[in-house]
N, C-alpha and C. Protein backbone atom coordinates (compact mmCIF):
# COMPACT_ATOMS: atom_id res chain seq x y z
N UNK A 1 200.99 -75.50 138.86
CA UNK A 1 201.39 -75.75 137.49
C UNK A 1 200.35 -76.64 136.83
N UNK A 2 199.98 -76.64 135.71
CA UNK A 2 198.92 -77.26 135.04
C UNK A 2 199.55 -78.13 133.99
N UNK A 3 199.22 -79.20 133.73
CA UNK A 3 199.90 -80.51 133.02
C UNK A 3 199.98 -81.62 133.63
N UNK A 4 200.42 -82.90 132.89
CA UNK A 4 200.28 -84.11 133.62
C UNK A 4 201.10 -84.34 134.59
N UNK A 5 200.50 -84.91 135.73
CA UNK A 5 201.06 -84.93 136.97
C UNK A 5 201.93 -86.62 136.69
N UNK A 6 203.07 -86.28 137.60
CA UNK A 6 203.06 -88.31 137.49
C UNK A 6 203.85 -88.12 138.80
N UNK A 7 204.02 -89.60 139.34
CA UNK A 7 204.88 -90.56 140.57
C UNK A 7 205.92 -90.43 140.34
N UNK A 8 206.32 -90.49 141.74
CA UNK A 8 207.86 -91.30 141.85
C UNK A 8 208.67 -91.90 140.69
N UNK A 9 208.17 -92.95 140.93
CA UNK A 9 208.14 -94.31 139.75
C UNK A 9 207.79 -93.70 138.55
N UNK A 10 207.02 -93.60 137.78
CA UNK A 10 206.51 -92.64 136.53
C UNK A 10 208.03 -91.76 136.12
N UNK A 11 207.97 -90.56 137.14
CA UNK A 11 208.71 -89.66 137.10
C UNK A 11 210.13 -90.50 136.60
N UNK A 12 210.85 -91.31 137.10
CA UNK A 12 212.30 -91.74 136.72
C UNK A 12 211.94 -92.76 135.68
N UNK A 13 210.61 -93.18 135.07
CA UNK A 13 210.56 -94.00 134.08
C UNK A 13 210.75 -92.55 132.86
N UNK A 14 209.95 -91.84 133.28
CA UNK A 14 209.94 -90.74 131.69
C UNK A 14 211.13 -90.26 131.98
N UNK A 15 212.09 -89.65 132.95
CA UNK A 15 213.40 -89.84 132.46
C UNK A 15 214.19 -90.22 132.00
N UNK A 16 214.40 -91.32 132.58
CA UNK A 16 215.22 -92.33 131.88
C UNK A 16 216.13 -92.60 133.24
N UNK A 17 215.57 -92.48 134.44
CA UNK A 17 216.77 -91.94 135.30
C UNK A 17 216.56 -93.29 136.64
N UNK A 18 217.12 -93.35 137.56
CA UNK A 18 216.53 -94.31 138.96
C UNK A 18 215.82 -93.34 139.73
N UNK A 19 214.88 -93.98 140.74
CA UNK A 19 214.25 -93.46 141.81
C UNK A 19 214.68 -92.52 142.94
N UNK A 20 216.12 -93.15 142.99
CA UNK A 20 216.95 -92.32 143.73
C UNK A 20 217.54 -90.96 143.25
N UNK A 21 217.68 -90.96 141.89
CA UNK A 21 218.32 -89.46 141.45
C UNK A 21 216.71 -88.63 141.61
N UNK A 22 215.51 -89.15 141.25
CA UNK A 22 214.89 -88.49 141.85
C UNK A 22 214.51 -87.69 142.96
N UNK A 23 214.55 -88.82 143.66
CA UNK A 23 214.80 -88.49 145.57
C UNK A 23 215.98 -87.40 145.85
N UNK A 24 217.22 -87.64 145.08
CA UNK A 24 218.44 -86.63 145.38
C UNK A 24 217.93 -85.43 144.72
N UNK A 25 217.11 -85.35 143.57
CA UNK A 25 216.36 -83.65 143.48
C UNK A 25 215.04 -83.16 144.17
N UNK A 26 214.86 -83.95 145.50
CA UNK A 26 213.65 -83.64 146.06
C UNK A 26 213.26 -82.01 146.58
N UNK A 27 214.25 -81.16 146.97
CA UNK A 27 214.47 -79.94 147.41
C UNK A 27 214.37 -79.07 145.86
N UNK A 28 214.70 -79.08 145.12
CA UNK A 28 214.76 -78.70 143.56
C UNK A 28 213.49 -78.54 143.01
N UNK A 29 212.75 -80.08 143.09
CA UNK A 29 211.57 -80.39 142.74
C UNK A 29 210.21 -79.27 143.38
N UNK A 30 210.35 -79.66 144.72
CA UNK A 30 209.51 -79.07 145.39
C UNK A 30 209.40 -77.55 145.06
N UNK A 31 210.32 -76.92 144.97
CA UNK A 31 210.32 -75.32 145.21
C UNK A 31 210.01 -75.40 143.15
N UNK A 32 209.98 -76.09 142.28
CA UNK A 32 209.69 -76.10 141.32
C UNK A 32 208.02 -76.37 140.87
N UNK A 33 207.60 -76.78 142.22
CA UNK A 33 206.13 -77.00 142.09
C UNK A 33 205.27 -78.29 142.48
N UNK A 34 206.40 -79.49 142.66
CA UNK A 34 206.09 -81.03 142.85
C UNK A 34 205.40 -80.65 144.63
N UNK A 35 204.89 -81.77 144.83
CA UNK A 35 204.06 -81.83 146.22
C UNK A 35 204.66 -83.33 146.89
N UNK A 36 205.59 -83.13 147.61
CA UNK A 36 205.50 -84.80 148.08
C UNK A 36 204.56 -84.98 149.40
N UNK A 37 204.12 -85.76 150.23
CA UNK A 37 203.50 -85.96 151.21
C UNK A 37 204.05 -87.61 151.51
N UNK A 38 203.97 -88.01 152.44
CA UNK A 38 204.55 -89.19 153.55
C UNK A 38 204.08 -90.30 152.33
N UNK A 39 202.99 -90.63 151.47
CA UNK A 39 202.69 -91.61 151.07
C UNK A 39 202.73 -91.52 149.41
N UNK A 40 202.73 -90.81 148.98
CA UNK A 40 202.86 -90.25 147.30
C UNK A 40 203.35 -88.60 146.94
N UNK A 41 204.33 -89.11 146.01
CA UNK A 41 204.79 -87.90 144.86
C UNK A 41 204.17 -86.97 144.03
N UNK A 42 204.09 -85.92 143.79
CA UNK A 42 203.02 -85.64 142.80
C UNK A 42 204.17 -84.87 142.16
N UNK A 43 204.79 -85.34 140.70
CA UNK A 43 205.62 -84.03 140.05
C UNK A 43 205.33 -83.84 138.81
N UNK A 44 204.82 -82.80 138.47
CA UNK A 44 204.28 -81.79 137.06
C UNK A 44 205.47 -82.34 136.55
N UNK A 45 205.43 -82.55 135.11
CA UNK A 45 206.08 -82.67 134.17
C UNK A 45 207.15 -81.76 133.62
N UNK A 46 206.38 -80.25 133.61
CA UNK A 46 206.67 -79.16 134.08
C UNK A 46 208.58 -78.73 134.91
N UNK A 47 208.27 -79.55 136.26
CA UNK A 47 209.08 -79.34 136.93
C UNK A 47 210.08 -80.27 137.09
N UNK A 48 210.41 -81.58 136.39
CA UNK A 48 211.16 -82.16 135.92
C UNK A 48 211.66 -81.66 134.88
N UNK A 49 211.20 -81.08 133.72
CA UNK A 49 211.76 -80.14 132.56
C UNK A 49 212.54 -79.01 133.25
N UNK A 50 211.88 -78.34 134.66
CA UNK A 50 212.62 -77.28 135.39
C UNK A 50 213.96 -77.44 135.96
N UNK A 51 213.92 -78.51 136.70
CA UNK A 51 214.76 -79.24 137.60
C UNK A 51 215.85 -79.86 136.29
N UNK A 52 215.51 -80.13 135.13
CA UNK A 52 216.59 -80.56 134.16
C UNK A 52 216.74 -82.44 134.49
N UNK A 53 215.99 -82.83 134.99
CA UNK A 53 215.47 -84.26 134.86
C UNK A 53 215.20 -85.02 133.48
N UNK A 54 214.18 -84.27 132.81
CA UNK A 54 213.76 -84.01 131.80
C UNK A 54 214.19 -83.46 130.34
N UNK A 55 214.59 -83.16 129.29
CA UNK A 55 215.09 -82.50 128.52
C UNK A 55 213.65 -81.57 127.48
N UNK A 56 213.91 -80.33 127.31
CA UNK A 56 212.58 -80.24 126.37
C UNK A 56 213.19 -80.01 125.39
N UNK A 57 212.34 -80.92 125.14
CA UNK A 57 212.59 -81.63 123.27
C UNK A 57 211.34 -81.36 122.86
N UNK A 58 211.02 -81.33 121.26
CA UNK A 58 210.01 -81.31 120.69
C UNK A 58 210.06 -81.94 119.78
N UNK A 59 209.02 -82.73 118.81
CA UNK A 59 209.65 -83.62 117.95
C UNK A 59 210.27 -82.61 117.01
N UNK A 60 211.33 -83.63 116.30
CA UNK A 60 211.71 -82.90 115.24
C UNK A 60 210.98 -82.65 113.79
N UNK A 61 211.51 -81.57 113.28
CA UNK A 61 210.93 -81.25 112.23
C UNK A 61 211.05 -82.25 110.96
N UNK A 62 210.15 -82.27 110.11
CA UNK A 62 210.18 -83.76 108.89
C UNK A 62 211.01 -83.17 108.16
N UNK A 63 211.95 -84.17 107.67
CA UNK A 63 212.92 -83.41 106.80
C UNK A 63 212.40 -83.65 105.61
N UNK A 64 212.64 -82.60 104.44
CA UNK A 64 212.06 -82.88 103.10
C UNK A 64 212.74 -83.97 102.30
N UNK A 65 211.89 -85.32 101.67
CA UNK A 65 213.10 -85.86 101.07
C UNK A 65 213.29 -85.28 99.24
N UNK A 66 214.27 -86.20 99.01
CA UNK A 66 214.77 -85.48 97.97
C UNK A 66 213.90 -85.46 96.82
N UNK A 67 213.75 -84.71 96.15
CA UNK A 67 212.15 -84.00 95.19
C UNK A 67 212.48 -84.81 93.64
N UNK A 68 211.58 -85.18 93.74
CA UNK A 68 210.82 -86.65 92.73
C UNK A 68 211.31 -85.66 91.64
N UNK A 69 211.23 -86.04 90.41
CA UNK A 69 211.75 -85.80 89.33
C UNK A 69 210.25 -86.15 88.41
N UNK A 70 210.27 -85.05 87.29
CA UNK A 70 208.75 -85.06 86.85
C UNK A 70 209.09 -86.44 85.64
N UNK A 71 209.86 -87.05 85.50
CA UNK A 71 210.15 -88.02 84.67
C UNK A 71 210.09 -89.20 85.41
N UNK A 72 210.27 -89.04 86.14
CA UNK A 72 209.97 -90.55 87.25
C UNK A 72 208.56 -90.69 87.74
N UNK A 73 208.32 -89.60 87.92
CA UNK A 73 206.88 -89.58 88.48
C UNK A 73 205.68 -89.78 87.42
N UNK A 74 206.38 -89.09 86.00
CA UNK A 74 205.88 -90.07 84.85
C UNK A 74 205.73 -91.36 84.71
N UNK A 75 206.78 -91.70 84.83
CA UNK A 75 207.02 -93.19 84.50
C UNK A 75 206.69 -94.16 85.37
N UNK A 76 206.51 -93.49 86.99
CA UNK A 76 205.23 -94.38 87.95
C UNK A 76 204.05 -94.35 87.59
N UNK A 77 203.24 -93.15 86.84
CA UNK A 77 201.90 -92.70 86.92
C UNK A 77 201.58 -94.01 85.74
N UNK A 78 202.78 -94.00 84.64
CA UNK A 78 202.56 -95.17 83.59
C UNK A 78 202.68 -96.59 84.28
N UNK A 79 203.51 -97.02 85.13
CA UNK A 79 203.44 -98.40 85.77
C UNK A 79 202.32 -97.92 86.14
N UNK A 80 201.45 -97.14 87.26
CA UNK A 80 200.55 -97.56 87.20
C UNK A 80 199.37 -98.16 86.48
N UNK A 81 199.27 -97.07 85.40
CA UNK A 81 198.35 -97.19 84.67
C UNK A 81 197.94 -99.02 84.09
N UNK A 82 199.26 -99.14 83.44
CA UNK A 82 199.47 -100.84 83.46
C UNK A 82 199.27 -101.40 84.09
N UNK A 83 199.77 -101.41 84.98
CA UNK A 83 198.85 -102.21 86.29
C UNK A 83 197.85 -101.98 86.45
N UNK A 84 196.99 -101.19 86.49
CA UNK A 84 195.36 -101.60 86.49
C UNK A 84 194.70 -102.17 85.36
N UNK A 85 195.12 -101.86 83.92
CA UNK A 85 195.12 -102.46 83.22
C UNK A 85 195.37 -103.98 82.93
N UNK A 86 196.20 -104.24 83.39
CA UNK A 86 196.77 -105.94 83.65
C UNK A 86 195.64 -106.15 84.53
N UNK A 87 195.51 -105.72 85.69
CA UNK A 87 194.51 -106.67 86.75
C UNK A 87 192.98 -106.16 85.96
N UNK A 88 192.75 -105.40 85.22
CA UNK A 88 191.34 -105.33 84.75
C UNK A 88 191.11 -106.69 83.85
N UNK A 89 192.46 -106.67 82.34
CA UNK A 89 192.67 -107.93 82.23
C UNK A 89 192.05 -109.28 82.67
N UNK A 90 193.29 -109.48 83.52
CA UNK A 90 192.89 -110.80 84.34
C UNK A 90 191.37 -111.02 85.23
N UNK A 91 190.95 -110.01 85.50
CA UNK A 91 189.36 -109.94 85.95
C UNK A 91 188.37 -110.50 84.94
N UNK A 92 188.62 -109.90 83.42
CA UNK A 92 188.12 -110.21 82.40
C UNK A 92 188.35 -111.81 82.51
N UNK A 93 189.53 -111.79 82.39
CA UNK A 93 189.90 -113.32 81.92
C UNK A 93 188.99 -114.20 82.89
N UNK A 94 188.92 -114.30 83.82
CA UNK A 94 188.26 -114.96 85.00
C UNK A 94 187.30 -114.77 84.78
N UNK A 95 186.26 -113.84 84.18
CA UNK A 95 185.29 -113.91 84.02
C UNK A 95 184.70 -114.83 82.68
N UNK A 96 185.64 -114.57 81.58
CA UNK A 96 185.53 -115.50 80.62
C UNK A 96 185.59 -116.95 80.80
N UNK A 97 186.58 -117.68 81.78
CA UNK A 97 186.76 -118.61 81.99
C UNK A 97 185.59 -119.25 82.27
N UNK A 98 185.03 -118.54 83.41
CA UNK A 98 183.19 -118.84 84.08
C UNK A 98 182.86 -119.21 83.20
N UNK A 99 182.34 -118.22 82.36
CA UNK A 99 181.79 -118.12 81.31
C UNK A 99 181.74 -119.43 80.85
N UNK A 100 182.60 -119.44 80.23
CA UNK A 100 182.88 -120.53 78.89
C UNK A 100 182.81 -122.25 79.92
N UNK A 101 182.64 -121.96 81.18
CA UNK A 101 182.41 -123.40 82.11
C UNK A 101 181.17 -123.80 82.00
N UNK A 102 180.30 -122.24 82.17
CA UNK A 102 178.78 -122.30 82.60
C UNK A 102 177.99 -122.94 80.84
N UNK A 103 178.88 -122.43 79.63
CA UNK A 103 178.51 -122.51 78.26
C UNK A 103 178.44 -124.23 78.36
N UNK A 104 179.96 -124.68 78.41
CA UNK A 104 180.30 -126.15 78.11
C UNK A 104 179.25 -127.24 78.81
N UNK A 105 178.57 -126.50 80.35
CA UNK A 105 178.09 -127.15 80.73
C UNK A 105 176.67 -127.37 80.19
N UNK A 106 176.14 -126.03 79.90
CA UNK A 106 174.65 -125.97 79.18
C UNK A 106 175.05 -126.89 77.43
N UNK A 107 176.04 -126.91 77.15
CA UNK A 107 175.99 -127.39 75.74
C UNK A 107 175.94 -129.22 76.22
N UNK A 108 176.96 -129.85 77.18
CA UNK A 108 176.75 -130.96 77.84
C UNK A 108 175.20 -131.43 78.47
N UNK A 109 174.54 -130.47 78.85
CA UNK A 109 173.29 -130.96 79.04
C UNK A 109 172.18 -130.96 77.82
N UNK A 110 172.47 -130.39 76.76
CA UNK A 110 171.89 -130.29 75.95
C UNK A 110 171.97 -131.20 74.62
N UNK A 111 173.47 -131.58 74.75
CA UNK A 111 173.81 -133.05 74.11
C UNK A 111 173.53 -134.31 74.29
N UNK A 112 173.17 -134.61 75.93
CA UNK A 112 172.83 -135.53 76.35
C UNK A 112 171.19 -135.33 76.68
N UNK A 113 170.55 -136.99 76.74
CA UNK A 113 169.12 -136.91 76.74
C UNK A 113 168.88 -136.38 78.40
N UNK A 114 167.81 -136.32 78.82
CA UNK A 114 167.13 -135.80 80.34
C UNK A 114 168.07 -137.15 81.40
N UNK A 115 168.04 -136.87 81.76
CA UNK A 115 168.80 -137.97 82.98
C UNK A 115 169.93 -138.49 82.49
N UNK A 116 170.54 -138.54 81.24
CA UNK A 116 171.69 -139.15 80.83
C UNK A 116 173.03 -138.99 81.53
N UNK A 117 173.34 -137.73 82.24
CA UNK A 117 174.34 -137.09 82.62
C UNK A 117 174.15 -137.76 83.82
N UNK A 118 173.34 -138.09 84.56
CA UNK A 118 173.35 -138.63 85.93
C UNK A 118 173.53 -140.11 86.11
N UNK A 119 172.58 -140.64 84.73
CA UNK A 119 172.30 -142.42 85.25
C UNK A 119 173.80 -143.01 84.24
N UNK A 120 174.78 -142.46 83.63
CA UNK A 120 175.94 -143.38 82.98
C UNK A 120 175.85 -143.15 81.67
N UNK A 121 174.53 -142.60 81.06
CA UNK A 121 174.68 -142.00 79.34
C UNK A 121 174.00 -142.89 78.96
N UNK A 122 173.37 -143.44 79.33
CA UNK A 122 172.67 -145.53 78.01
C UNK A 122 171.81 -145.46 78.83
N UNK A 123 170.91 -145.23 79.93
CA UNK A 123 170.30 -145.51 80.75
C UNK A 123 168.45 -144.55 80.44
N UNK A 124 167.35 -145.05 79.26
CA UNK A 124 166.18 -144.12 79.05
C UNK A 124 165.63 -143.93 80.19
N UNK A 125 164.75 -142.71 80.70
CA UNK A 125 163.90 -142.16 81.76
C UNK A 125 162.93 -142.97 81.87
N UNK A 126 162.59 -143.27 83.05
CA UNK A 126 161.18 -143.56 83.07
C UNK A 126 160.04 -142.86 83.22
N UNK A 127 158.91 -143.39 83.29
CA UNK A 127 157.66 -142.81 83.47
C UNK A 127 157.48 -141.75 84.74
N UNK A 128 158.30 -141.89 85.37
CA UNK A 128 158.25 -142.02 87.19
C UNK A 128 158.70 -140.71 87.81
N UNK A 129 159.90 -140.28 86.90
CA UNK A 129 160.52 -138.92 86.90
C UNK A 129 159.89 -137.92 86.97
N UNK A 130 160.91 -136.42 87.03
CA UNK A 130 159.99 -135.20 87.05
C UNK A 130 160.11 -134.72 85.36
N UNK A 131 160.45 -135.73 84.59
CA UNK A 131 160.60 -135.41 83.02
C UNK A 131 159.61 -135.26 82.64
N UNK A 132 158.45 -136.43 82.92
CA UNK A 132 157.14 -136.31 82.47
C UNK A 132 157.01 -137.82 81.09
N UNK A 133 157.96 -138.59 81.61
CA UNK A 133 157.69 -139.68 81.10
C UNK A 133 158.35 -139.83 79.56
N UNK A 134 159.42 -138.44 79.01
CA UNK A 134 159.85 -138.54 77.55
C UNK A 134 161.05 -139.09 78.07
N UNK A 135 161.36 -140.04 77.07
CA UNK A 135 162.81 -141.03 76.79
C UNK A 135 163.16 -140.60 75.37
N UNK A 136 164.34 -140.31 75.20
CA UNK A 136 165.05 -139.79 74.42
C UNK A 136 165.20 -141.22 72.90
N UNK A 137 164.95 -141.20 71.34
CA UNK A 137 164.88 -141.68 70.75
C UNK A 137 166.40 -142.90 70.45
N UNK A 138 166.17 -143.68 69.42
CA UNK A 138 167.27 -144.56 69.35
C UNK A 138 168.60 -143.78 69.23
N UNK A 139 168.07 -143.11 68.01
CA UNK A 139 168.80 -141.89 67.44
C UNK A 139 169.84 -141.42 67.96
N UNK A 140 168.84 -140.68 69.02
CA UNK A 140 169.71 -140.28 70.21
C UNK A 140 170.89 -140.68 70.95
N UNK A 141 170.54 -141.80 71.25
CA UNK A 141 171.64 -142.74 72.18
C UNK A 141 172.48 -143.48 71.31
N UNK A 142 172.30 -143.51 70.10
CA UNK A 142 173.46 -143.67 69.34
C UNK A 142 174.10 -142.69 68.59
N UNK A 143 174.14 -141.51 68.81
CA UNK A 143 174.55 -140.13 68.81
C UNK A 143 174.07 -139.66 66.95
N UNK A 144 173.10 -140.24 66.65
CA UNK A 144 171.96 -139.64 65.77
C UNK A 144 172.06 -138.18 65.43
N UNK A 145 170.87 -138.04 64.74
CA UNK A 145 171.11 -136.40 64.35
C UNK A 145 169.61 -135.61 65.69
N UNK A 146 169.20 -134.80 65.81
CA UNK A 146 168.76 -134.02 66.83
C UNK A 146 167.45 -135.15 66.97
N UNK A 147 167.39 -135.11 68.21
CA UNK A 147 166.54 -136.24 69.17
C UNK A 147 165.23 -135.61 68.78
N UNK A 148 164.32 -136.26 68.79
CA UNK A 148 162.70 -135.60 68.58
C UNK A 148 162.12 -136.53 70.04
N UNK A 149 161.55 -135.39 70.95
CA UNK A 149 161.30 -136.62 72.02
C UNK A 149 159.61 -137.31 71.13
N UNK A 150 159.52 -138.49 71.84
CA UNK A 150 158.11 -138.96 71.75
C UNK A 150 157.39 -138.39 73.28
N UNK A 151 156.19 -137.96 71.86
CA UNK A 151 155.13 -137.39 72.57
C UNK A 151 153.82 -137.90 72.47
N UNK A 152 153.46 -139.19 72.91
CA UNK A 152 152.76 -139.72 73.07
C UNK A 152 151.60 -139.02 73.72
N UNK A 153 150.98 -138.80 74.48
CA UNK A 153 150.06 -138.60 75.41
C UNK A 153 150.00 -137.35 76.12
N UNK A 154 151.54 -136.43 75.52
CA UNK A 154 152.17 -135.04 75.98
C UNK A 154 150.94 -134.02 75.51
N UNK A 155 150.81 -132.81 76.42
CA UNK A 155 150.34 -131.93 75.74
C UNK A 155 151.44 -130.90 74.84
N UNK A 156 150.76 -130.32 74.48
CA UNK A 156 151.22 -129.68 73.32
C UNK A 156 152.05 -128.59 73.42
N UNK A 157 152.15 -127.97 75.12
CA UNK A 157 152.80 -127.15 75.24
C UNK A 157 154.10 -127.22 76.00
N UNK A 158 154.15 -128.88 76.47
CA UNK A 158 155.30 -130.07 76.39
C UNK A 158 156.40 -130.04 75.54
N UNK A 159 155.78 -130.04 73.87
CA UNK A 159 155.77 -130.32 72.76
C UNK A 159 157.03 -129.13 72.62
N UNK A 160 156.20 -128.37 72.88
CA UNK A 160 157.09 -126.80 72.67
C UNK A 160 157.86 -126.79 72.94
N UNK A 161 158.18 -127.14 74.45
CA UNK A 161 158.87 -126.46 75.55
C UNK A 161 160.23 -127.44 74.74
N UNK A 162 159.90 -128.66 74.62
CA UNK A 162 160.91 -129.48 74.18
C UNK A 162 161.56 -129.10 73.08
N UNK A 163 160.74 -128.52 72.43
CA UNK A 163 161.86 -128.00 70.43
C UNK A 163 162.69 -127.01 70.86
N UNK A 164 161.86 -125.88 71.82
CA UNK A 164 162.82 -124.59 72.13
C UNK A 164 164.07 -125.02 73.10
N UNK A 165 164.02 -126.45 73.61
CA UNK A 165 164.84 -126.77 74.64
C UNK A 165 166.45 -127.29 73.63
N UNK A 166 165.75 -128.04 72.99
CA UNK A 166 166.53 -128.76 71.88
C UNK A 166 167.03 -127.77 70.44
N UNK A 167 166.71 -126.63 70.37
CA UNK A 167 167.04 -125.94 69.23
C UNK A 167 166.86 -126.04 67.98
């Protein structure tokens, strides 16, 4: 017989049965195809289904469930739709939020002079920095109208960089 072979043990586990009701169909088994020998069982699957050990079953068939209604299935296809809509939404929103963090922050650095945001707000640059030696006017630090740095000794393309920085 061709199919999975199993044990003793095996055999009354896929039953459902003890070792011994096995053993009590040993004469059954055999002439059904099983092989015993002094140290192991060998019984086809087969011949436990023969012998009635076994039951053959097959799974059962899927039962149909009860058939969606083209108005409901409307009215999911629309929750859906909303719902992606809502979470596209909120994606937006989160992205705006960034946004408007990354803005506040460039407008905060741009209100305050070069190092102001770091040294307490009152505190001019020195020479020493990677600024290049501009300290922000009186003006400035007393919240004045748009800072003009001094450009003493600056080149000219310093000069620039600073108006396009400042607006």
């Amino acid at each position: 017989m061709v199919g999975p072979v199993l044990g003793l043990g095996e055999a009354a586990r896929a039953c459902g049965v003890s070792t011994s009701t096995v053993r009590r169909r040993k004469d059954a088994l055999v002439q059904a195809g099983a092989t015993i020998s002094d140290r192991r069982w060998s019984i086809p699957v087969a011949a436990l289904i023969q012998v009635g050990l076994m039951p053959r079953v097959s799974p059962p068939d899927a039962e149909p469930g009860p058939p969606v209604q083209a108005d409901e299935l409307d009215e999911l296809r629309e929750r859906a739709r909303a719902a992606e809509a809502d979470a596209a939404l909120l994606r937006e929103r989160r992205t705006m939020a960034a946004l408007e963090g990354q803005v506040s922050a460039l407008q905060r650095a741009l209100t305050t002079g070069p190092g102001e945001g770091s040294q307490g707000g009152s505190t001019p640059v020195s020479g020493g920095g990677g600024t290049g030696g501009v300290t922000p006017d009186s003006d400035t630090l007393s919240g004045g109208s748009t800072p003009e740095p001094r450009t003493d000794s600056k080149p000219a393309g310093f000069r620039v960089f600073w108006r396009r920085l400042r607006g």
